[in-house]
N, C-alpha and C. Protein backbone atom coordinates (compact mmCIF):
# COMPACT_ATOMS: atom_id res chain seq x y z
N UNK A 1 32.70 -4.58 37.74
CA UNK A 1 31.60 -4.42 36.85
C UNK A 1 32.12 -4.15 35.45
N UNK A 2 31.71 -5.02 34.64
CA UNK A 2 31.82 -4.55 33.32
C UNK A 2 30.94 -3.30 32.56
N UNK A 3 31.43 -2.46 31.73
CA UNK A 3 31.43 -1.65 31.07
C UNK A 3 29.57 -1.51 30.25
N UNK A 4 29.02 -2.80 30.15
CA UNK A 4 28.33 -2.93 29.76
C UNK A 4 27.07 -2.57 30.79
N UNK A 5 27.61 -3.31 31.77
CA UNK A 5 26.26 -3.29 32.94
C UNK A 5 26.38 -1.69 33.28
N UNK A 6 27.12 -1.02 33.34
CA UNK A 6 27.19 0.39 33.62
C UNK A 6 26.45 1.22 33.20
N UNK A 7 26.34 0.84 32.13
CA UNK A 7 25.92 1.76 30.80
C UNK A 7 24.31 1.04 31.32
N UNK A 8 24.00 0.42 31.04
CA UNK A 8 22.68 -0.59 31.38
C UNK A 8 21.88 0.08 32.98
N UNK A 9 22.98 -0.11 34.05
CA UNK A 9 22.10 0.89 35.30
C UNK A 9 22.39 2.33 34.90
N UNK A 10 23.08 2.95 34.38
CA UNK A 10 23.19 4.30 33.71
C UNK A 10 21.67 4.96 33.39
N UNK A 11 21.91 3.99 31.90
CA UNK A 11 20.08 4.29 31.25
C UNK A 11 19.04 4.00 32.03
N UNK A 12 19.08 2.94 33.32
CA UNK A 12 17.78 2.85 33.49
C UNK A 12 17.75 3.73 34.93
N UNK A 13 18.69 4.33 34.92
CA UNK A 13 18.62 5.98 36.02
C UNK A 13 17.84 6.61 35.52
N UNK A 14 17.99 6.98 33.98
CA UNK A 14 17.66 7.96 33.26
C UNK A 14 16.07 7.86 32.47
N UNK A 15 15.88 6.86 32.40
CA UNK A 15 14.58 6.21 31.58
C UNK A 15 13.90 4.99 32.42
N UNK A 16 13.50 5.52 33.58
CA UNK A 16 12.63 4.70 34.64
C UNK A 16 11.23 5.17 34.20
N UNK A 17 10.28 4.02 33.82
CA UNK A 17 8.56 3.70 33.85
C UNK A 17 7.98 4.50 35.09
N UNK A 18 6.94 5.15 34.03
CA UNK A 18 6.29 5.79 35.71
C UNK A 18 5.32 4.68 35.22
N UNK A 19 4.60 4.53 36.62
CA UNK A 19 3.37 3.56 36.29
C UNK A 19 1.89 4.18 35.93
N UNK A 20 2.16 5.51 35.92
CA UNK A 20 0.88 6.80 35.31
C UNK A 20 0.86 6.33 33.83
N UNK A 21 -0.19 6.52 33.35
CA UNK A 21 -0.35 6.88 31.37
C UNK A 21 -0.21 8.08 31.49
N UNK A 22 0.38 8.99 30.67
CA UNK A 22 0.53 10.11 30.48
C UNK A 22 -0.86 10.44 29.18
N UNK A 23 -1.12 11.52 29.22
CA UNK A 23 -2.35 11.85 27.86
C UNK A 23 -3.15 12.85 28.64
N UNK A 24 -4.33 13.35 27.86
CA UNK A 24 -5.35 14.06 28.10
C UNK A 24 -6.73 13.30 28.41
N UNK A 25 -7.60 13.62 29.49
CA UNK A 25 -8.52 12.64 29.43
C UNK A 25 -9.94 13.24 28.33
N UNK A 26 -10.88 13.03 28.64
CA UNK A 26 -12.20 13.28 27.48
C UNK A 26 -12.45 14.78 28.05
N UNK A 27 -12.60 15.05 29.12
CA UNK A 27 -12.99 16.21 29.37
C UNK A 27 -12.15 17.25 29.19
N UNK A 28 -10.68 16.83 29.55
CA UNK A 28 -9.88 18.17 29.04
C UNK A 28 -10.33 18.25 27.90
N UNK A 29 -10.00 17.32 26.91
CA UNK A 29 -10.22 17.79 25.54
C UNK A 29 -11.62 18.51 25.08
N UNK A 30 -12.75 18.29 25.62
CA UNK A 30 -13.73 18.77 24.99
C UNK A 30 -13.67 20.05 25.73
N UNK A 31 -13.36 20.33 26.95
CA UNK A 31 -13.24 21.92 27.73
C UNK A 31 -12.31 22.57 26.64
N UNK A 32 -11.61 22.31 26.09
CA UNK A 32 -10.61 22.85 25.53
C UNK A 32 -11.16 23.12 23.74
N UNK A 33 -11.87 22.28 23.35
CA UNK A 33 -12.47 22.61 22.26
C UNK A 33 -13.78 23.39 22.30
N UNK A 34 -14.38 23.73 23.70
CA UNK A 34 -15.55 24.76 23.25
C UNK A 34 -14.70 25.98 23.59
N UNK A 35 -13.48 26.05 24.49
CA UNK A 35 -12.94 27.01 24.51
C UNK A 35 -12.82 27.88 23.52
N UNK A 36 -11.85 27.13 22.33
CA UNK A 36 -11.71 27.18 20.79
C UNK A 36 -12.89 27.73 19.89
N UNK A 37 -14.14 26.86 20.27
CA UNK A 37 -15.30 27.26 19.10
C UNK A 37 -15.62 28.53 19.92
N UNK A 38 -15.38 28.58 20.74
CA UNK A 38 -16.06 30.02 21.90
C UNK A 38 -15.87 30.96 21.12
N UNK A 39 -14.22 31.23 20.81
CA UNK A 39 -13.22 32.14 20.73
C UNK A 39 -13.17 32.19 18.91
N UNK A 40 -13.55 31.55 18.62
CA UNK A 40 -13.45 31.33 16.99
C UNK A 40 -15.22 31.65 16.66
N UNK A 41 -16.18 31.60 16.90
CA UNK A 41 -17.28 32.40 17.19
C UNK A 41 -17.24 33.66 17.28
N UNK A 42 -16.53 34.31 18.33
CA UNK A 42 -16.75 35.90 18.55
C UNK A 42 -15.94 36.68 17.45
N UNK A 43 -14.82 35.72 16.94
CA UNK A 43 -13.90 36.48 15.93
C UNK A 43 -14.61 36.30 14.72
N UNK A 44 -15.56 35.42 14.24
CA UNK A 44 -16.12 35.61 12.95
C UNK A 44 -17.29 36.50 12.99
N UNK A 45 -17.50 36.75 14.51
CA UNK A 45 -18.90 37.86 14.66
C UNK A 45 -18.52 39.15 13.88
N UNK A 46 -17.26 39.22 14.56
CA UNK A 46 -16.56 40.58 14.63
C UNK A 46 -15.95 40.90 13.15
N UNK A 47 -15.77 40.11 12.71
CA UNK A 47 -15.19 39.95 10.86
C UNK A 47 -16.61 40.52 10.10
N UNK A 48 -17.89 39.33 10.29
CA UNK A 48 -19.00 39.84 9.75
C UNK A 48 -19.26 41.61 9.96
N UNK A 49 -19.18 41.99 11.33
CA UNK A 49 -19.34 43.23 11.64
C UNK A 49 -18.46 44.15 10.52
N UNK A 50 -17.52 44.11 10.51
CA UNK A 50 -16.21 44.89 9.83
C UNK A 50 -16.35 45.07 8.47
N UNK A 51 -16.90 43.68 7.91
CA UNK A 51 -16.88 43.59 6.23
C UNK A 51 -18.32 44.54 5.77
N UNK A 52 -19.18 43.99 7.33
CA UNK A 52 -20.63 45.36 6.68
C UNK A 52 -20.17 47.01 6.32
N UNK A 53 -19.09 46.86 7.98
CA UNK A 53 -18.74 48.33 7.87
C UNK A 53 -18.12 48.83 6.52
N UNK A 54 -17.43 47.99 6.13
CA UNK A 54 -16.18 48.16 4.71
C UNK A 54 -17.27 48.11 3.68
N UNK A 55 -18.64 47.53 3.56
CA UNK A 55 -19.26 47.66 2.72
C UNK A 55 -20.28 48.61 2.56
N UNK A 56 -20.34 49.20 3.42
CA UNK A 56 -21.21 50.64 3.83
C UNK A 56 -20.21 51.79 3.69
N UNK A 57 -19.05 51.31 3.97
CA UNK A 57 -18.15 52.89 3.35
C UNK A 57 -18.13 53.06 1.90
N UNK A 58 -17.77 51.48 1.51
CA UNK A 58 -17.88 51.49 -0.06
C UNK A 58 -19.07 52.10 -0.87
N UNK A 59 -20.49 52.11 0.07
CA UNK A 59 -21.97 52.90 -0.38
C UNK A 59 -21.57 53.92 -0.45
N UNK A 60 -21.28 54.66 0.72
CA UNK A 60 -20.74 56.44 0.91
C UNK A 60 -19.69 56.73 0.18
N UNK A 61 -19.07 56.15 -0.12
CA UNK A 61 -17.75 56.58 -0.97
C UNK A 61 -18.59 56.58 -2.86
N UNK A 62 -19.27 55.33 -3.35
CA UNK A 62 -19.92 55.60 -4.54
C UNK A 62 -20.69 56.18 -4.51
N UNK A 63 -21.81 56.74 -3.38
CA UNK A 63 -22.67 57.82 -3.66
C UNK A 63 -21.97 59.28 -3.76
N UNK A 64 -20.81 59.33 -3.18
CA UNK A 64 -20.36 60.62 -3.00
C UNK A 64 -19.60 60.98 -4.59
N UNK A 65 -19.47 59.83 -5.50
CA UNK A 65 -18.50 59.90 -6.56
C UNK A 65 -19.56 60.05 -7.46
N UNK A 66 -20.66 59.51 -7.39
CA UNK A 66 -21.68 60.15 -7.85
C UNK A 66 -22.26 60.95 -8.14
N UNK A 67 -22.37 61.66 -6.94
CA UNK A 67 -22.92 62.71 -6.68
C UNK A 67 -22.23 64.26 -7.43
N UNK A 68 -20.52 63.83 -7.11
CA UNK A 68 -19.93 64.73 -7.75
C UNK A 68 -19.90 64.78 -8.94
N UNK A 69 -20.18 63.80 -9.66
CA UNK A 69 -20.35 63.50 -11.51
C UNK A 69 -21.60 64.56 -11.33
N UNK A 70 -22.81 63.76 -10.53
CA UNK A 70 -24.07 65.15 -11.37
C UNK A 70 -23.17 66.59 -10.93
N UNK A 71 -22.84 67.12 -9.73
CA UNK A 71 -22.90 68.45 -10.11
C UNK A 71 -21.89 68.71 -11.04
N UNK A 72 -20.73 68.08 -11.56
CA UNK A 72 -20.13 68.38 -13.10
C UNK A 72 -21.33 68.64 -13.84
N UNK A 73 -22.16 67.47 -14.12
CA UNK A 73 -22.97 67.57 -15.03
C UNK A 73 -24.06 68.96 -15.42
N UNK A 74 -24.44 68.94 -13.77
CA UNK A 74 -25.14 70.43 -13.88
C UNK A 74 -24.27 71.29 -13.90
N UNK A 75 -23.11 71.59 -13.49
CA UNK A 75 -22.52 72.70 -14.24
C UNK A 75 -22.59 72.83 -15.81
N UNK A 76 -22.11 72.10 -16.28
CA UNK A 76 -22.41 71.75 -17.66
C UNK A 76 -23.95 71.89 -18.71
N UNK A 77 -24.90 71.53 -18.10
CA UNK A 77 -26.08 71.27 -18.81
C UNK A 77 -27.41 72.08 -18.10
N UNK A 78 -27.08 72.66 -16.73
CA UNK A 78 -28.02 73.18 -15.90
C UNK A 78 -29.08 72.61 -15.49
N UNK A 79 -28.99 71.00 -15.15
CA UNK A 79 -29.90 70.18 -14.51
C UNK A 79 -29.34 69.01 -14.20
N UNK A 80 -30.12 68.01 -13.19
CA UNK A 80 -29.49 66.92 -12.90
C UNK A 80 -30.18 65.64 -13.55
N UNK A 81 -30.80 66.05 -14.17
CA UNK A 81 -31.58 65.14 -15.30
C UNK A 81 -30.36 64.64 -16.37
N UNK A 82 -29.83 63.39 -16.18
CA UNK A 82 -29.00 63.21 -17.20
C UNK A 82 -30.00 62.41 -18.18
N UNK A 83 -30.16 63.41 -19.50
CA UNK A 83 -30.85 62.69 -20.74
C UNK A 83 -30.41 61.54 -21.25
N UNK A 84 -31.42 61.02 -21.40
CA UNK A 84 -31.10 59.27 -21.94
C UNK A 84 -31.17 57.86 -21.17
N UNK A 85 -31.20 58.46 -19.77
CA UNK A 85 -30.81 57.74 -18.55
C UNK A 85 -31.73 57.52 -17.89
N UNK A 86 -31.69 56.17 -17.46
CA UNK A 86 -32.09 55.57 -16.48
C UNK A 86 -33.89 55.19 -16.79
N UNK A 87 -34.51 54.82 -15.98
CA UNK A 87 -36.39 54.42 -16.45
C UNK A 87 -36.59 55.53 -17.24
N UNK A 88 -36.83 55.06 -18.77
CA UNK A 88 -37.84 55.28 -19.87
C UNK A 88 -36.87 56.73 -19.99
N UNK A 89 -35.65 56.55 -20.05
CA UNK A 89 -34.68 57.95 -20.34
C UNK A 89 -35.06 58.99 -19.77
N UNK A 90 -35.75 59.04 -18.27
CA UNK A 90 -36.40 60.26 -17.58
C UNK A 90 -35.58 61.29 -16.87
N UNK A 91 -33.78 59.69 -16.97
CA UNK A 91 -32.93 60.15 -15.58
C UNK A 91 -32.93 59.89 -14.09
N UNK A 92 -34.35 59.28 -13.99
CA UNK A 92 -34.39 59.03 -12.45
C UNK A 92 -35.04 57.81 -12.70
N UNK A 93 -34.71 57.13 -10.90
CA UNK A 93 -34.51 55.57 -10.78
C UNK A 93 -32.87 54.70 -10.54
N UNK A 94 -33.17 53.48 -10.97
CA UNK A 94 -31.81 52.88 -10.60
C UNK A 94 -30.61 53.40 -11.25
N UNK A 95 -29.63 54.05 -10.73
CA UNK A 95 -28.62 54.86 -11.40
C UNK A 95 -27.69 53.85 -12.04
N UNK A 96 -27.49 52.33 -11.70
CA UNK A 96 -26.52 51.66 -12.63
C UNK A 96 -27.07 50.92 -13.71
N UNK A 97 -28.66 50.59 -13.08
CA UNK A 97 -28.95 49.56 -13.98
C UNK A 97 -29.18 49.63 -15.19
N UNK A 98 -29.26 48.49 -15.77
CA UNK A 98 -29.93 48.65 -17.71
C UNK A 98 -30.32 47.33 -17.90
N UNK A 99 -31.21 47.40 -18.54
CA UNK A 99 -32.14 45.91 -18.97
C UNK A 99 -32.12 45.92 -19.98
N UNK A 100 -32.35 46.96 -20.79
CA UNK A 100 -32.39 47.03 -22.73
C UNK A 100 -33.71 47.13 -22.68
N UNK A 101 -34.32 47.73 -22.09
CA UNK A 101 -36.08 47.87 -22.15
C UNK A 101 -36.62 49.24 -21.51
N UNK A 102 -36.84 48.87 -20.17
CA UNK A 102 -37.10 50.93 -19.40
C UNK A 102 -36.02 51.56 -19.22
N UNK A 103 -34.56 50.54 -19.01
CA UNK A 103 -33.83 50.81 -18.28
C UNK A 103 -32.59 50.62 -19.64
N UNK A 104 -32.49 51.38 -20.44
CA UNK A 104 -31.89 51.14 -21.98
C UNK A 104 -30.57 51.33 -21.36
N UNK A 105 -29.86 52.53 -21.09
CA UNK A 105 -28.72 53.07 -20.47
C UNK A 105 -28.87 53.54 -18.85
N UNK A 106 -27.56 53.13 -18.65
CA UNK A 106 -27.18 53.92 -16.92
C UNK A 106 -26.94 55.38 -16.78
N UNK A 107 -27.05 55.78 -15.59
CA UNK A 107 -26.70 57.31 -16.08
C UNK A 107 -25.35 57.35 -15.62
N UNK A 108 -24.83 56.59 -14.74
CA UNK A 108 -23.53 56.18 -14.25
C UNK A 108 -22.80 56.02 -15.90
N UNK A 109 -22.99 55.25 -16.65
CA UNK A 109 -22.22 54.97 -17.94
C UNK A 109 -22.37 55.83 -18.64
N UNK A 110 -23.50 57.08 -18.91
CA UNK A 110 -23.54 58.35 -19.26
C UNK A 110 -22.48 59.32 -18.58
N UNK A 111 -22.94 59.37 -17.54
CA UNK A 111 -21.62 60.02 -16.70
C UNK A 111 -20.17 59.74 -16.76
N UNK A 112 -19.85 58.82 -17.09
CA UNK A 112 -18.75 58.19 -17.20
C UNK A 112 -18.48 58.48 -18.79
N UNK A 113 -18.99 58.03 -19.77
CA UNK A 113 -19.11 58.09 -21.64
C UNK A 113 -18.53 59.87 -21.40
N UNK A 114 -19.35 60.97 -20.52
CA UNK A 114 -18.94 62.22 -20.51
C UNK A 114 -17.63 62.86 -19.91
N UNK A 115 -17.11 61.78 -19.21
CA UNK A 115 -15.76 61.89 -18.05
C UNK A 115 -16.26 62.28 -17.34
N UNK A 116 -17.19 62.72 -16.77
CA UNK A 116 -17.45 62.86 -15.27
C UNK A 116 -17.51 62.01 -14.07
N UNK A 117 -17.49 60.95 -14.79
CA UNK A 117 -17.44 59.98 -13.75
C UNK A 117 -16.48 58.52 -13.64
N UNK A 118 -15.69 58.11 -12.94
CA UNK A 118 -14.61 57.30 -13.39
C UNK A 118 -15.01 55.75 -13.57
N UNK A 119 -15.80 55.07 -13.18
CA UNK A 119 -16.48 54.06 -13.33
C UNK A 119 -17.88 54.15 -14.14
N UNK A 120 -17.35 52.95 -15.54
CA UNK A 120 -19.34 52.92 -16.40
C UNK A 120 -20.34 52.56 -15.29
N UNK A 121 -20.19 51.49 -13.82
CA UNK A 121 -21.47 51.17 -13.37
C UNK A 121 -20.86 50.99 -11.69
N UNK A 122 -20.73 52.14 -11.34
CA UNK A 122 -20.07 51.67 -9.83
C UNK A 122 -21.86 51.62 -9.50
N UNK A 123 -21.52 50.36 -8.39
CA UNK A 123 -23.83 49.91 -7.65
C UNK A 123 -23.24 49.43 -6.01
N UNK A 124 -24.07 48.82 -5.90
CA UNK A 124 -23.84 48.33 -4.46
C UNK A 124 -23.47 47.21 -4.19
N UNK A 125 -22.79 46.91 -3.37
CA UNK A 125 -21.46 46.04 -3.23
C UNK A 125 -22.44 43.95 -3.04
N UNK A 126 -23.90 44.38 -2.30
CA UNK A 126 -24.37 43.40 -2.59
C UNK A 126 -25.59 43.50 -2.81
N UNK A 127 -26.37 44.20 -3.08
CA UNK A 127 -27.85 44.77 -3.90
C UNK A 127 -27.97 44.75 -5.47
N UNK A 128 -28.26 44.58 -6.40
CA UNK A 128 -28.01 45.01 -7.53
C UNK A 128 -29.96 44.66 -8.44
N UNK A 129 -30.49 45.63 -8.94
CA UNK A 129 -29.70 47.41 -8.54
C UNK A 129 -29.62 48.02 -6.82
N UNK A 130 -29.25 48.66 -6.70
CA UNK A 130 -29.06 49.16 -5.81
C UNK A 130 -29.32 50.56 -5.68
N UNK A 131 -28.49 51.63 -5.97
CA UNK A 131 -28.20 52.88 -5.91
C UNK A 131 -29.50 53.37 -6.72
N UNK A 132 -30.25 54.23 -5.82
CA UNK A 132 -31.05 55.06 -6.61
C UNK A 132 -31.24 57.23 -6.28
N UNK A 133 -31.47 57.11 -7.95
CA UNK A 133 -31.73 58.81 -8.21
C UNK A 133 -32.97 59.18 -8.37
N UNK A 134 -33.54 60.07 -7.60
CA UNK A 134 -34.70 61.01 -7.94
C UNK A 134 -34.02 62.27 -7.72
N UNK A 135 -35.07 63.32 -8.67
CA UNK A 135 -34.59 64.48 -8.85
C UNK A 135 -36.17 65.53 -9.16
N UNK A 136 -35.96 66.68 -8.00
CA UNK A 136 -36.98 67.51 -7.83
C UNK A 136 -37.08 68.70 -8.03
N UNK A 137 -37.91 69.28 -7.48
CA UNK A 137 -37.99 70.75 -7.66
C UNK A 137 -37.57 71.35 -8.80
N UNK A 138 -37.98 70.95 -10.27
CA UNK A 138 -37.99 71.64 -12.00
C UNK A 138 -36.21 71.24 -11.92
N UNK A 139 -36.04 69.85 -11.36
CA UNK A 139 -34.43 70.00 -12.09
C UNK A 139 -33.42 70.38 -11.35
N UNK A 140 -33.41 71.00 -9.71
CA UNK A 140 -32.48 71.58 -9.33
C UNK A 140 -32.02 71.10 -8.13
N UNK A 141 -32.58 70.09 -7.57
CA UNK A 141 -32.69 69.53 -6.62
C UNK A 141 -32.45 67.73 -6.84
N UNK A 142 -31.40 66.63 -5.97
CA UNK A 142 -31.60 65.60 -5.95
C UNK A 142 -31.55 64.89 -5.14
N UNK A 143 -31.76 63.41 -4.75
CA UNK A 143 -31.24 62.30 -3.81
C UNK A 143 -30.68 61.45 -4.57
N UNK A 144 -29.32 60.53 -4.00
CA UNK A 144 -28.82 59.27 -3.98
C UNK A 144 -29.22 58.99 -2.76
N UNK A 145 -29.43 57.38 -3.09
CA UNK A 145 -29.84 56.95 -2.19
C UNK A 145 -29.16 55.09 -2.01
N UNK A 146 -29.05 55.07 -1.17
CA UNK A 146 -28.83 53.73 -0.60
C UNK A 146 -28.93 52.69 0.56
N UNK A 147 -28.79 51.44 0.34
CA UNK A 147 -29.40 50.63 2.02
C UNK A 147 -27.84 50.16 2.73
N UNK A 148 -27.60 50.82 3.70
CA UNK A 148 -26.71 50.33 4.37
C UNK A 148 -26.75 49.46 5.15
N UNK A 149 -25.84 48.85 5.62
CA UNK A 149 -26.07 47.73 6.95
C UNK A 149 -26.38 48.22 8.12
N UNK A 150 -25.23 49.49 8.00
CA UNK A 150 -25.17 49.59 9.51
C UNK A 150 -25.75 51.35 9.54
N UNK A 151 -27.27 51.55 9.24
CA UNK A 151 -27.38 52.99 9.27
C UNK A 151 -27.80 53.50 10.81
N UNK A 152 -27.47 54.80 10.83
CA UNK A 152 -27.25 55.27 12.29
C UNK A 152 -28.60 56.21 12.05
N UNK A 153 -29.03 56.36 13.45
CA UNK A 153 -30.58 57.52 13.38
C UNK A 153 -30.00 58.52 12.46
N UNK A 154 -28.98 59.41 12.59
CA UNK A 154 -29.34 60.86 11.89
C UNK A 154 -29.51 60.03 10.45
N UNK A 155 -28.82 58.91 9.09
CA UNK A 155 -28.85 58.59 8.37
C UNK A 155 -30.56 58.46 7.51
N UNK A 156 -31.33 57.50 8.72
CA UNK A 156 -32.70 57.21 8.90
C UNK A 156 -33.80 58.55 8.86
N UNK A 157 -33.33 59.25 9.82
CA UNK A 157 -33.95 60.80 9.89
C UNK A 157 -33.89 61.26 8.50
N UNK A 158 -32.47 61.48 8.08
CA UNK A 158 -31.97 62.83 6.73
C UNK A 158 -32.60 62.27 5.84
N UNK A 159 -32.29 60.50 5.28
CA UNK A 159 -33.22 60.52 4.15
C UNK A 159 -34.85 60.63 3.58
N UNK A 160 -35.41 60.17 4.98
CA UNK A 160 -36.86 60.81 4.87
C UNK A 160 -37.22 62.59 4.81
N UNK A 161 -36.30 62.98 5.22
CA UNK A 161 -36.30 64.93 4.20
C UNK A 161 -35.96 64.71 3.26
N UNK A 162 -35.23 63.91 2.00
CA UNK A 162 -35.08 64.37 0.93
C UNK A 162 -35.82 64.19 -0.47
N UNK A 163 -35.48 64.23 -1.44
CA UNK A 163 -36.06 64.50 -2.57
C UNK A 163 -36.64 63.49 -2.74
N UNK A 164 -37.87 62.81 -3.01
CA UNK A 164 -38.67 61.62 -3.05
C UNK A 164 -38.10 60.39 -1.81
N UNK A 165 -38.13 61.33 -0.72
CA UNK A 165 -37.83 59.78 0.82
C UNK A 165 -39.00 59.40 0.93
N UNK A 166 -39.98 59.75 1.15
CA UNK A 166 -40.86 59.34 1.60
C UNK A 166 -42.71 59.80 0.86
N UNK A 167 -41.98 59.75 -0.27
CA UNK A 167 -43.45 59.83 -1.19
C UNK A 167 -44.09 59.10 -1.47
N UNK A 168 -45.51 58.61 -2.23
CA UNK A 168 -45.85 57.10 -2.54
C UNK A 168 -45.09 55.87 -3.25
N UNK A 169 -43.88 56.85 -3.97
CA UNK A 169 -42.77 56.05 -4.41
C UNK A 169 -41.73 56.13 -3.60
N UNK A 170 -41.58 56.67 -2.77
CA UNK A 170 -40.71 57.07 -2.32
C UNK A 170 -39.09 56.11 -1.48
N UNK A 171 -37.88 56.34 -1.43
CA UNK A 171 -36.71 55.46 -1.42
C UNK A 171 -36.42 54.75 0.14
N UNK A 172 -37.47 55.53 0.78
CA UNK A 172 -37.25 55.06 2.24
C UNK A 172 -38.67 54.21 2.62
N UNK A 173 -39.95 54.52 1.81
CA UNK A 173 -40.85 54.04 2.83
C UNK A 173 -41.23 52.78 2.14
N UNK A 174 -41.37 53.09 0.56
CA UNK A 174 -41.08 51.63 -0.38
C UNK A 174 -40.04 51.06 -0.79
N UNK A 175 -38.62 51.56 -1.12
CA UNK A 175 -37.30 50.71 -1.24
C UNK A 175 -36.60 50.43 -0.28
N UNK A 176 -36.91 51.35 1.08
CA UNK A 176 -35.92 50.32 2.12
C UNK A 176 -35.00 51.29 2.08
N UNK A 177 -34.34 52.22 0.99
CA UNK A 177 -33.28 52.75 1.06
C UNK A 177 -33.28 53.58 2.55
N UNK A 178 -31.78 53.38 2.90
CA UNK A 178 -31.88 54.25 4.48
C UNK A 178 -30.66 55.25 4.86
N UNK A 179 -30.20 55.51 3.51
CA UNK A 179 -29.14 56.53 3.74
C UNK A 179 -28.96 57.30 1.85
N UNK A 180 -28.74 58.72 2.43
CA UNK A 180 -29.54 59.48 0.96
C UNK A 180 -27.94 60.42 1.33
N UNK A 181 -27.10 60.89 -0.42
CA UNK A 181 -26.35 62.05 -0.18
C UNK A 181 -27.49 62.73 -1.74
N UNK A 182 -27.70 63.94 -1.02
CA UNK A 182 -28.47 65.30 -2.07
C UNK A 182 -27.87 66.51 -2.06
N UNK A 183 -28.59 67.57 -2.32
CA UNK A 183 -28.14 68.94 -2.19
C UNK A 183 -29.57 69.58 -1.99
């Protein structure tokens, strides 16, 4: 035998035809792609879930930075009425907003203009306005208030006790708001 033919039954030891097609048929593939959308479904559920949560801490975290600006403020001035601020300069209402009309200045950018507060207009991450102040009892008493995604009963409960929750104006029964930090 020559050298050639060797090599020739060699390779075709090695590289023999099956008479099968090799591939995937229609059904694997589509079993295999709802698998995929199945699994790619529950993970964007779970993302949506997470980003509410991250955006409801971000509420509690600016009401609480808030909150601590007024009591600077009332240390300072002996009320939580920041003058100049907010509907018709009363102080209460939307705490970031401003239109140049009822709503001339924020009390957030007041608070802030005074250093008490580190942001001119921290609001809500997708509401705008969002964040609201009433303030009771001759000045000594307040609510922040805000709508979370994800509010839990005690949240629902506490803000209907506080300072305008549930009055004819009130932040829970006409704005929806469903989570309040006061004193």
């Amino acid at each position: 035998m020559k050298i050639d033919q060797i090599l020739i039954k060699s390779n075709s030891l090695f590289f023999k035809k099956s008479s099968k097609k090799k591939g995937f048929t229609l059904i694997e593939l589509l079993v295999v792609i709802a698998i995929v959308s199945l699994m790619s479904s529950i993970v964007f559920a779970s993302l949506n879930s997470a980003r509410g949560k991250a955006r409801d801490a971000k509420r509690m975290s600016d009401l609480r930075s808030i909150s601590l600006a007024l009591e600077l403020y009332y240390d300072k001035y002996g009320t939580y009425r920041v003058v100049g601020s907010n509907w018709g300069g009363a102080g209460e209402g939307f705490v970031a907003w401003e239109d140049g009309f009822a709503y001339t200045t924020a009390t957030t950018r007041i608070l802030n203009q005074q250093g008490f507060l580190s942001a001119p207009r921290p609001d809500d991450p997708t509401q705008f306005p969002g964040y609201m102040l009433y303030i009771c009892n001759n000045n000594q008493t307040y609510a922040l208030s805000a709508t979370k995604e994800n509010p839990t009963p005690r949240d629902i409960a506490y803000i209907q006790t506080t300072c305008n929750g549930v009055s004819p104006n009130g932040t829970f029964n006409v704005y929806g708001k469903n989570y309040a930090v006061g004193n």
